[in-house]
N, C-alpha and C. Protein backbone atom coordinates (compact mmCIF):
# COMPACT_ATOMS: atom_id res chain seq x y z
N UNK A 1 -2.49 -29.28 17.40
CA UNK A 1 -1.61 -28.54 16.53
C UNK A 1 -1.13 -27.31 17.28
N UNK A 2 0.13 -26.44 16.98
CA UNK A 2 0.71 -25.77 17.78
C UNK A 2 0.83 -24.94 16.43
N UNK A 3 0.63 -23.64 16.49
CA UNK A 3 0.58 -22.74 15.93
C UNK A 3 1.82 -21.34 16.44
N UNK A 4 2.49 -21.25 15.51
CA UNK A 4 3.61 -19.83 16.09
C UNK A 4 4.10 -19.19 14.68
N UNK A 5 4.74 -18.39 15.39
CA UNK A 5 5.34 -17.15 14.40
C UNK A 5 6.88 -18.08 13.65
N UNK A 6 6.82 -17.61 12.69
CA UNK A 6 8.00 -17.75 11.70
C UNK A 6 8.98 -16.59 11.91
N UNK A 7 10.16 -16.98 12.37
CA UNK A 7 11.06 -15.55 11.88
C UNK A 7 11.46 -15.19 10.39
N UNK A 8 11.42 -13.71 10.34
CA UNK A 8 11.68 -13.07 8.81
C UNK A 8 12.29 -14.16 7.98
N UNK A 9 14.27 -14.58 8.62
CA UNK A 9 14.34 -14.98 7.83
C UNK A 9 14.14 -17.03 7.43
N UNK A 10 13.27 -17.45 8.14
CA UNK A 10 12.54 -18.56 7.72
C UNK A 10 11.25 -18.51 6.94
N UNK A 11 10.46 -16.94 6.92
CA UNK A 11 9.84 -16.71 5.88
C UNK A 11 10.01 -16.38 4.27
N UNK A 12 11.22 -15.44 4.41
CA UNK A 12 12.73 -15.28 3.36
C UNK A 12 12.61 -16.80 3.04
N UNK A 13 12.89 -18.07 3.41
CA UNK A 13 13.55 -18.57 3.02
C UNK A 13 12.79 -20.27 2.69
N UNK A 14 11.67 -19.82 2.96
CA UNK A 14 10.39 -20.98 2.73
C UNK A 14 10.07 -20.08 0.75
N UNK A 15 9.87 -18.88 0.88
CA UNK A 15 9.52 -17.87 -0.62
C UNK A 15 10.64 -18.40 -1.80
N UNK A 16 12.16 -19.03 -1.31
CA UNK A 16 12.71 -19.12 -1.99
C UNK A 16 12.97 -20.13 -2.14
N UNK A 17 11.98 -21.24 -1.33
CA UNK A 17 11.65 -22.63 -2.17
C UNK A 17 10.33 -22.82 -3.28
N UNK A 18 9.69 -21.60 -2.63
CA UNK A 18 8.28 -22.04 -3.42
C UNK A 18 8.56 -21.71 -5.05
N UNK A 19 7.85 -22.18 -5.63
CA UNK A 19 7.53 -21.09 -7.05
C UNK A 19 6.23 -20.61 -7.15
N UNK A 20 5.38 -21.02 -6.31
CA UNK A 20 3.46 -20.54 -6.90
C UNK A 20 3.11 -20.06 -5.26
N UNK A 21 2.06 -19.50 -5.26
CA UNK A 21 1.55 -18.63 -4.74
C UNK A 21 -0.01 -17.78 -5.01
N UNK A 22 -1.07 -17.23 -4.43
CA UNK A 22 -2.13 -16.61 -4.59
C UNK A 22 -1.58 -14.95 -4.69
N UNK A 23 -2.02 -14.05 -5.63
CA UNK A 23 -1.56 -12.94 -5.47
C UNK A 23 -3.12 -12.34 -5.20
N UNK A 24 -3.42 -11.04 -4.31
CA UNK A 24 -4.48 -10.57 -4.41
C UNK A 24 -5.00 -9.31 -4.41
N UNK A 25 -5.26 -8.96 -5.32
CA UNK A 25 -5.32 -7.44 -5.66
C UNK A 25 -6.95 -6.83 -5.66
N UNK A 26 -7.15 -5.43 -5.64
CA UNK A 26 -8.59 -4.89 -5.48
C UNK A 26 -8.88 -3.83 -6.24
N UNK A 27 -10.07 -3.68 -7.05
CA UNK A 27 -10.01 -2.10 -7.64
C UNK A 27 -11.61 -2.20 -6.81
N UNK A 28 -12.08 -0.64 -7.04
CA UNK A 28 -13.60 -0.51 -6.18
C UNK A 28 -13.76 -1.25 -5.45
N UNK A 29 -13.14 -1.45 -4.19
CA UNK A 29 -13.69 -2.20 -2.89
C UNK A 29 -13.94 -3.45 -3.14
N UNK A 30 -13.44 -4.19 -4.57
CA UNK A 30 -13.74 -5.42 -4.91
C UNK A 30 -12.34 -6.73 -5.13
N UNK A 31 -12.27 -7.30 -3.72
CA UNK A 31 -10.76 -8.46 -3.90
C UNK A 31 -11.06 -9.38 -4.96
N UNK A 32 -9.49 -9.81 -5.81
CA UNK A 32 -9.46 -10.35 -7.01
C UNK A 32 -8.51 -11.46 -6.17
N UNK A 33 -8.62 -12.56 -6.41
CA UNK A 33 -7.25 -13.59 -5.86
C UNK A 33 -7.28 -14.61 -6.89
N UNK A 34 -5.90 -14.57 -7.17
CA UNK A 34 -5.70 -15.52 -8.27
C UNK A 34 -4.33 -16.59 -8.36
N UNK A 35 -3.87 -17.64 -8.63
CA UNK A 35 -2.52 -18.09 -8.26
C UNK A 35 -1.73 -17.49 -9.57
N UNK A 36 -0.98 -17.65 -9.19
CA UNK A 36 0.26 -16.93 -9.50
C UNK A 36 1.90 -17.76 -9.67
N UNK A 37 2.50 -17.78 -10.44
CA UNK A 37 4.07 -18.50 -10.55
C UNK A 37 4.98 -17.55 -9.87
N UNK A 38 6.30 -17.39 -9.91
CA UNK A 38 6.64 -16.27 -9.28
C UNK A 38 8.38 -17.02 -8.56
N UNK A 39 9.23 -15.88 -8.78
CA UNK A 39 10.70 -15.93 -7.99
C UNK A 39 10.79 -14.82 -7.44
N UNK A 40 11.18 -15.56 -6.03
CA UNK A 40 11.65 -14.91 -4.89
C UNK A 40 13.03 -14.34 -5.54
N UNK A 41 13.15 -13.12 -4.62
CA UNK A 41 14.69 -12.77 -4.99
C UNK A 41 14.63 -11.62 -3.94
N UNK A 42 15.60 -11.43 -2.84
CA UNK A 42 15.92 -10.59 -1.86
C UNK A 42 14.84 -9.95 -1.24
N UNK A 43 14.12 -8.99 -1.92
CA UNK A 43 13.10 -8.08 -1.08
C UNK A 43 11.81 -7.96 -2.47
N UNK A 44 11.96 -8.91 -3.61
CA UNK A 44 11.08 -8.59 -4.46
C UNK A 44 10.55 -9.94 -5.06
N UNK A 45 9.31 -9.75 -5.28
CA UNK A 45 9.01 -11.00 -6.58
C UNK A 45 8.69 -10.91 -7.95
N UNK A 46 9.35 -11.70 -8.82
CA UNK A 46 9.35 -11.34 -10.05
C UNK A 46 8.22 -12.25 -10.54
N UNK A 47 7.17 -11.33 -11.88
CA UNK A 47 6.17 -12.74 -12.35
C UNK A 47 6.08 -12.19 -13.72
N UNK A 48 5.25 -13.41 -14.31
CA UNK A 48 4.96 -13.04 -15.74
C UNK A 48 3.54 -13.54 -16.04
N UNK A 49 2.94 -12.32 -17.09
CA UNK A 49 1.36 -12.69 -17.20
C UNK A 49 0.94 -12.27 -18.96
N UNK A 50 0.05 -12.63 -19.12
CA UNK A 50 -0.60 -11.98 -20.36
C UNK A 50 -1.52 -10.41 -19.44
N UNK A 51 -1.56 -9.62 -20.07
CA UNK A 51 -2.44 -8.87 -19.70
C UNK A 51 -3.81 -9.27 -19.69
N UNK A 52 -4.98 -8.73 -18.37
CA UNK A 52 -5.78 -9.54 -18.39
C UNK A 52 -6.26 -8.34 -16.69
N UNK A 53 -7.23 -9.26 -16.51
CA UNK A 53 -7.90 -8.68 -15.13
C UNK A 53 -6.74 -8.57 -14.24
N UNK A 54 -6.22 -9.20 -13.67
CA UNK A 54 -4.89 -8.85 -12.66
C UNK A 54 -4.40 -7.84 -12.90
N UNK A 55 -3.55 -7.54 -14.19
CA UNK A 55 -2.94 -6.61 -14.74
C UNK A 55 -3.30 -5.11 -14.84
N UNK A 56 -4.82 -5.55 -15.43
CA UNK A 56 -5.24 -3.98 -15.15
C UNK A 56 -5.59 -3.58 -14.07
N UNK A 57 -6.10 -4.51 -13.29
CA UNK A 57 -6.34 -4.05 -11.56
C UNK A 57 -5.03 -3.21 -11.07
N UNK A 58 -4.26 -3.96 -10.59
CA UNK A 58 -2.96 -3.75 -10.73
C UNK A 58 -2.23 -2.45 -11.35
N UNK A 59 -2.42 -2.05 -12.32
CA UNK A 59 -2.07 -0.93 -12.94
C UNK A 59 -2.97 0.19 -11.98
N UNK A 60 -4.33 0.03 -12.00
CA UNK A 60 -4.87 1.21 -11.27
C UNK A 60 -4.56 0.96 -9.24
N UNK A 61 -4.64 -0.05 -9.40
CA UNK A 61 -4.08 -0.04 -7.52
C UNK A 61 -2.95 -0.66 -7.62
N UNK A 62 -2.11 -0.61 -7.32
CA UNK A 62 -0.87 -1.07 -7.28
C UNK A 62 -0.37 -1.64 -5.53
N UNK A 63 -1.47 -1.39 -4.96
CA UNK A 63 -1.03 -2.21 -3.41
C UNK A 63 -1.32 -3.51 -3.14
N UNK A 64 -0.93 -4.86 -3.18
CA UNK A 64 -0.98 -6.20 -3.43
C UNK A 64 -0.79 -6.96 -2.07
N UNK A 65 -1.23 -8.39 -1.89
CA UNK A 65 -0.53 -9.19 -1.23
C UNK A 65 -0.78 -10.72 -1.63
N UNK A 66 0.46 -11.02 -1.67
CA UNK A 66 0.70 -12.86 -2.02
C UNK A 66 1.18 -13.72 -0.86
N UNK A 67 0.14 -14.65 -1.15
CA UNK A 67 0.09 -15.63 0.07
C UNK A 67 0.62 -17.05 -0.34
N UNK A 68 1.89 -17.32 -0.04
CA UNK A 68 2.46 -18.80 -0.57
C UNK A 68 2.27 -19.64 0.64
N UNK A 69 2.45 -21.09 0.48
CA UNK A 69 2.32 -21.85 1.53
C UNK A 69 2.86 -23.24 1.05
N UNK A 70 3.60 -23.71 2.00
CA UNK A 70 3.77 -25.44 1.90
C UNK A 70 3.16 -26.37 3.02
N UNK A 71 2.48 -27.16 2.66
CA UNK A 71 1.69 -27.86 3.41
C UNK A 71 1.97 -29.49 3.21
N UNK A 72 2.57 -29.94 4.40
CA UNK A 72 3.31 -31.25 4.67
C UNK A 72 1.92 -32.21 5.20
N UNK A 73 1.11 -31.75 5.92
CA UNK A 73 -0.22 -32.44 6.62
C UNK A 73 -1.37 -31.70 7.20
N UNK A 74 -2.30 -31.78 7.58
CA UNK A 74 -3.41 -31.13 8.04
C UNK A 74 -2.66 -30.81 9.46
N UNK A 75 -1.45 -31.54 9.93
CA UNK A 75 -1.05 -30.45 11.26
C UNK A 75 0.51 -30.12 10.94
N UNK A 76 0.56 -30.41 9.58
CA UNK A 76 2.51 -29.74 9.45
C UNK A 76 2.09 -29.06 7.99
N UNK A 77 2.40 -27.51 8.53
CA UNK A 77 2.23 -26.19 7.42
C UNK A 77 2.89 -25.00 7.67
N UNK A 78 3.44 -24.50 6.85
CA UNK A 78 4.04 -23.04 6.46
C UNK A 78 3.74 -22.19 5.77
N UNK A 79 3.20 -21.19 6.05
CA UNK A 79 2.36 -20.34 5.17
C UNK A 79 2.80 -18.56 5.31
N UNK A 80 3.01 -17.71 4.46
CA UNK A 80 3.99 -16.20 4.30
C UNK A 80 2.16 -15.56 3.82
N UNK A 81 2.57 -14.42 4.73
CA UNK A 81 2.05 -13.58 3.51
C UNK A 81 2.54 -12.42 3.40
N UNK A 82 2.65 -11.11 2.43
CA UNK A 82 3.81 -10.58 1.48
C UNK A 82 2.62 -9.25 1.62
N UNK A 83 2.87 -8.30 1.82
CA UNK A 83 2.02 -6.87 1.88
C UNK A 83 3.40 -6.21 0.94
N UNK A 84 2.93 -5.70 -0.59
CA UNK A 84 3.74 -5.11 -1.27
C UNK A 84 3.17 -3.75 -2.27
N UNK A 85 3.68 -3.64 -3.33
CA UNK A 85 3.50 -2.93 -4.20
C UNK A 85 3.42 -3.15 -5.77
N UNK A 86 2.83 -3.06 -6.57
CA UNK A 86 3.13 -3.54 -8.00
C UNK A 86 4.16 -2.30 -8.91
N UNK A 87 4.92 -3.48 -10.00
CA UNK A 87 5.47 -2.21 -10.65
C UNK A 87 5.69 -3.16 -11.99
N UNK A 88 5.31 -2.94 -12.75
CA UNK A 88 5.42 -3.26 -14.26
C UNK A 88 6.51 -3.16 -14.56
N UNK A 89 7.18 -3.78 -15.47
CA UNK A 89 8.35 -3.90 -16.28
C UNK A 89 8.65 -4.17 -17.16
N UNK A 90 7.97 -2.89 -18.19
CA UNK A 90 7.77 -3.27 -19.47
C UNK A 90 9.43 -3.52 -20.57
N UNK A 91 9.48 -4.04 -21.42
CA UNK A 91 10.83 -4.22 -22.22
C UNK A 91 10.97 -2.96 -22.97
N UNK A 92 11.18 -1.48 -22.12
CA UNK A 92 11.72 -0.27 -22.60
C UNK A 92 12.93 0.01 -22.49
N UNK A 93 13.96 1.13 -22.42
CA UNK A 93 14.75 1.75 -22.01
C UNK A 93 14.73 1.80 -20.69
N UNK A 94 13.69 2.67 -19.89
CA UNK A 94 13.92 2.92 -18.65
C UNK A 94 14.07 1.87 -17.70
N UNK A 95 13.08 0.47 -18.13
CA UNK A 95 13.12 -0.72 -17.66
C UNK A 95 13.95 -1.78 -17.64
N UNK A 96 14.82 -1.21 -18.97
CA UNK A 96 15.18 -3.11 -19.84
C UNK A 96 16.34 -3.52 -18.66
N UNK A 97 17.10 -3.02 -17.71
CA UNK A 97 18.00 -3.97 -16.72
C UNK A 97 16.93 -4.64 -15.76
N UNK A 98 15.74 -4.43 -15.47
CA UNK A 98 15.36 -4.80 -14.30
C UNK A 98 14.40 -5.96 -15.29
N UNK A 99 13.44 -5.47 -16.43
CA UNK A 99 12.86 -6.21 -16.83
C UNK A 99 14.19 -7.76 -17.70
N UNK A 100 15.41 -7.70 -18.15
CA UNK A 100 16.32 -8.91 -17.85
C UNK A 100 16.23 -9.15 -17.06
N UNK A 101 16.43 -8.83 -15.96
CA UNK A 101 16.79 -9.60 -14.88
C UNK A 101 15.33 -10.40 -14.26
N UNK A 102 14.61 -9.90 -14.49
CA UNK A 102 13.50 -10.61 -14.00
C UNK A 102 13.15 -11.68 -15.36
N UNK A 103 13.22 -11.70 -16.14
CA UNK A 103 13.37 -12.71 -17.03
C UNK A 103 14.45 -13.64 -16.92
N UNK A 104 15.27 -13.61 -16.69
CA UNK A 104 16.10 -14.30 -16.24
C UNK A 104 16.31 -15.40 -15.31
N UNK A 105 15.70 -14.71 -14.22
CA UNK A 105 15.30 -15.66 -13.05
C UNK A 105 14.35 -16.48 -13.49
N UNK A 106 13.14 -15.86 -14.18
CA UNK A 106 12.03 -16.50 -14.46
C UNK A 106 12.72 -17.96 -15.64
N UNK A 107 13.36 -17.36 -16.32
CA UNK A 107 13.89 -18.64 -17.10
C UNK A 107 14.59 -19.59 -16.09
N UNK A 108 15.16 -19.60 -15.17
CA UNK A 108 15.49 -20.70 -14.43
C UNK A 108 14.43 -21.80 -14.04
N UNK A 109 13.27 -21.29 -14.08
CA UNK A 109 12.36 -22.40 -13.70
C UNK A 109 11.73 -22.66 -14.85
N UNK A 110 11.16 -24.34 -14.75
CA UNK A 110 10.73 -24.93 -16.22
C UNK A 110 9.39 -24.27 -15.95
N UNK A 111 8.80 -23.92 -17.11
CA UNK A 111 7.43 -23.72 -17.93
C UNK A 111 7.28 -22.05 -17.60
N UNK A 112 7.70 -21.50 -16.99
CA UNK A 112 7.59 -20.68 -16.26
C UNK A 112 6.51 -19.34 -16.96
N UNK A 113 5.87 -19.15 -18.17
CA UNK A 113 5.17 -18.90 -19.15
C UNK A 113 4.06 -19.47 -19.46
N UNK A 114 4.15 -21.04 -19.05
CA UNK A 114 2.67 -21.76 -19.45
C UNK A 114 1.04 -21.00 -18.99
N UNK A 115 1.60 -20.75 -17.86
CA UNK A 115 -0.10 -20.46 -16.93
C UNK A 115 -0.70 -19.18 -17.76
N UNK A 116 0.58 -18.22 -18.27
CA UNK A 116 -0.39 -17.04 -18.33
C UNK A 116 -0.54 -17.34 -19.78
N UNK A 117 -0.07 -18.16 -20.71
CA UNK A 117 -0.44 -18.24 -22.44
C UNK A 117 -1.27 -18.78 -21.83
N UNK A 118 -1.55 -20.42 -21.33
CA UNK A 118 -2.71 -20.86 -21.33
C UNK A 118 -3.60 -19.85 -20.83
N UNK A 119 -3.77 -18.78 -20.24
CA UNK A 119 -4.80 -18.42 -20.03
C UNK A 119 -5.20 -17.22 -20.67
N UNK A 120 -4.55 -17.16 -21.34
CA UNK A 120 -4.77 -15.98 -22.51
C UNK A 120 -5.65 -16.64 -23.33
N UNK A 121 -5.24 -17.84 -23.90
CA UNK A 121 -6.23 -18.51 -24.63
C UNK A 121 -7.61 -19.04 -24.15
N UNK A 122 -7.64 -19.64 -22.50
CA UNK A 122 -8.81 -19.80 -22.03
C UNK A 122 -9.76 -18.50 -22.70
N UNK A 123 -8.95 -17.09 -22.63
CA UNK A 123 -9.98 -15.86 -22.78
C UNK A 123 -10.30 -15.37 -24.16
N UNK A 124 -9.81 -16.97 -25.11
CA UNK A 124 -9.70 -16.59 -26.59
C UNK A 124 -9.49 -15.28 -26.93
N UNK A 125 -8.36 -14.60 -27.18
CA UNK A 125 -7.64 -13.47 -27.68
C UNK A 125 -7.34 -14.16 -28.97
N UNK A 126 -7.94 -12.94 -30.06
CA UNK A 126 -6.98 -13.58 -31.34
C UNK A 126 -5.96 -13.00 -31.71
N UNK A 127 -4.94 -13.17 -32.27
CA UNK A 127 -3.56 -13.14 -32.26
C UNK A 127 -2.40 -13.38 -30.88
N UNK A 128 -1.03 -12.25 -30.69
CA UNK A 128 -0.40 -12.63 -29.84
C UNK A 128 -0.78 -11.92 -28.49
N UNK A 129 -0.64 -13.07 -27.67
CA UNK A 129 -1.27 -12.71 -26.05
C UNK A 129 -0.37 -11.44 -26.05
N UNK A 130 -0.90 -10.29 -25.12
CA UNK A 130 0.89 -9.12 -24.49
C UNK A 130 1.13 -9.52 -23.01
N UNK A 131 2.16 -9.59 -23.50
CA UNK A 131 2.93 -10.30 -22.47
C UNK A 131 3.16 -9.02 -21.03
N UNK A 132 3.18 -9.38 -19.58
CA UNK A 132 3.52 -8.53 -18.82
C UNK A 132 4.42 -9.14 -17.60
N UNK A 133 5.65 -8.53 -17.68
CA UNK A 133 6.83 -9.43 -16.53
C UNK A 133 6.35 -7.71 -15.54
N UNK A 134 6.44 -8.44 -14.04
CA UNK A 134 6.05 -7.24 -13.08
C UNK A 134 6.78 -7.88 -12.10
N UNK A 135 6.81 -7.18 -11.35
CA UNK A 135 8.27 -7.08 -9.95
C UNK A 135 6.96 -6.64 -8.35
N UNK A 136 7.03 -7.09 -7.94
CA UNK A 136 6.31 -6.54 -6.41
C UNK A 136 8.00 -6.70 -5.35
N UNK A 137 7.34 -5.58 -4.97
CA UNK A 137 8.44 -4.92 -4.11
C UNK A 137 7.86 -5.30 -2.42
N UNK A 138 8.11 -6.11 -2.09
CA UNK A 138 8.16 -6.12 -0.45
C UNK A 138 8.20 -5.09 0.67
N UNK A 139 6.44 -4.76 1.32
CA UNK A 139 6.98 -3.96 1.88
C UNK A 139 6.41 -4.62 3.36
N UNK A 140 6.24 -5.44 3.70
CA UNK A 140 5.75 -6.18 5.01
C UNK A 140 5.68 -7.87 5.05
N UNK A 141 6.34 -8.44 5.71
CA UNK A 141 6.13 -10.00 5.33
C UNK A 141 6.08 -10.46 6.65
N UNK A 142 5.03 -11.71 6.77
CA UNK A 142 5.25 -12.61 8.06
C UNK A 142 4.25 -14.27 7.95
N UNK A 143 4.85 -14.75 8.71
CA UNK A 143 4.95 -16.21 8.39
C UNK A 143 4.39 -16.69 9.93
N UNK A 144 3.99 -17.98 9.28
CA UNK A 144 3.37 -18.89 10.73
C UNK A 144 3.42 -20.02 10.18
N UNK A 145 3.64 -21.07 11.13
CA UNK A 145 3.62 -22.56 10.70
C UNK A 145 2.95 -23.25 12.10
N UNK A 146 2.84 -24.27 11.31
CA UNK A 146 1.57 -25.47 12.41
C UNK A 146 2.95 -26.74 12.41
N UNK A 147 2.77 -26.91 13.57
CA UNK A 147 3.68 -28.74 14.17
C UNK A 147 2.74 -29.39 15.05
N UNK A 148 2.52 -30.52 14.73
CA UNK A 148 1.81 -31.50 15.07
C UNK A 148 2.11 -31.20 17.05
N UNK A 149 1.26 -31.38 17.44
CA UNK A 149 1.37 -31.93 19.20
C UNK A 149 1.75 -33.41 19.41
N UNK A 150 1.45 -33.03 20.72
CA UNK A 150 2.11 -34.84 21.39
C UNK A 150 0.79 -35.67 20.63
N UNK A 151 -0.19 -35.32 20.51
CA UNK A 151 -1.02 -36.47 20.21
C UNK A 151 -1.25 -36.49 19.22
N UNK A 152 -1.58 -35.58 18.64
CA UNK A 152 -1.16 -35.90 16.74
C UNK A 152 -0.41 -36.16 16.23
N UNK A 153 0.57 -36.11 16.49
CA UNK A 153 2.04 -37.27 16.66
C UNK A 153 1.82 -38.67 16.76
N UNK A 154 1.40 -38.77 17.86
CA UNK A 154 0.38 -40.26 18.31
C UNK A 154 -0.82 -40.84 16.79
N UNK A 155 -1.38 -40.01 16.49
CA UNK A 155 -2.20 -40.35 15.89
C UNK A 155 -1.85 -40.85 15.02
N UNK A 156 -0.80 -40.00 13.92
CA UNK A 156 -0.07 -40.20 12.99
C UNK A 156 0.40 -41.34 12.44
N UNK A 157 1.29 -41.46 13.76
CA UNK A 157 2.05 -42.75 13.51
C UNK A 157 0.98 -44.20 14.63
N UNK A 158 0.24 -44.13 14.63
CA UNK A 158 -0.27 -45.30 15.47
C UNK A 158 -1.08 -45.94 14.12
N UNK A 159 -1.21 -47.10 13.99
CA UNK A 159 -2.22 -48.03 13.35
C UNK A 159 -3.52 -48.10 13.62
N UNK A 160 -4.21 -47.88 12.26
CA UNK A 160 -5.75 -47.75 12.51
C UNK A 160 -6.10 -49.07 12.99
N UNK A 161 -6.58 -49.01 14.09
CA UNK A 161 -7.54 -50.09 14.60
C UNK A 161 -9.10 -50.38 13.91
N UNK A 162 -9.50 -52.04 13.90
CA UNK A 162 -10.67 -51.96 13.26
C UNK A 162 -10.97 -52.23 11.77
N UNK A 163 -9.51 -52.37 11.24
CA UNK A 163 -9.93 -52.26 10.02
C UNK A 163 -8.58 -52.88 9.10
């Protein structure tokens, strides 16, 4: 396997195929990693959650990183990871253009809500989950991908013998 660097914008542009991703956040010296749904959009990612451990982590540290990846074979992979910032976007005044717009996007993709109700309920809350749409702001990104060699190539495509 051959291992190299991704340029920016083939990392840009692998984020704006994916939709899911690991986001991973820390309060007291303690990492939280959790997957995550999520749209790419220029220099930011938009997500939506019930409030919950992420959220409040998050609120008190607000320095993050999400690690997406597409993985074609054990030697064909693309994998980003995203050094950012958190910023809430609650449905106020000061917020409500940015928090549309991040709803918005988020409505382009189907279910795009399921993960965090379902998991509001995994944490049996009674009544309505609160909902939290948040924006991470990009402030470092870089990418690497794996391509098969000459002989894993070989391997690949050759017929198992023996059997």
């Amino acid at each position: 396997m051959v291992i190299s660097e991704m340029s920016d914008s083939e990392s840009r542009d692998l984020l704006a195929r994916l939709a899911s991703g690991r986001l991973a956040c820390a309060r007291d010296n303690q990492p939280y990693i959790t997957p995550i749904y999520f749209v790419y959009e220029s220099n930011h990612f938009y997500c939506f959650a019930t409030v919950g451990q992420k959220i409040e982590w998050m609120r008190l540290n607000p320095r993050v990183c999400i690690q997406a990846d597409e993985i074609r074979s054990h030697f064909e992979w693309k994998s980003v990871v995203v050094l950012g910032r958190y910023e809430e976007l609650p449905n106020d005044a000061e917020h409500k253009k940015a928090h549309t717009h991040a709803i918005t996007l988020l409505a382009n993709r189907s279910l795009w809500w399921q993960a965090a109700y379902a998991t509001d309920q995994l944490r049996r809350h009674s009544g309505d989950p609160t909902p939290a749409v948040y924006c991470v702001h990009i402030e470092a990104i870089s990418g690497h991908r794996a391509d098969p060699d000459a002989t894993e190539v070989r391997m690949e495509i050759a017929p198992v013998k023996g059997g």
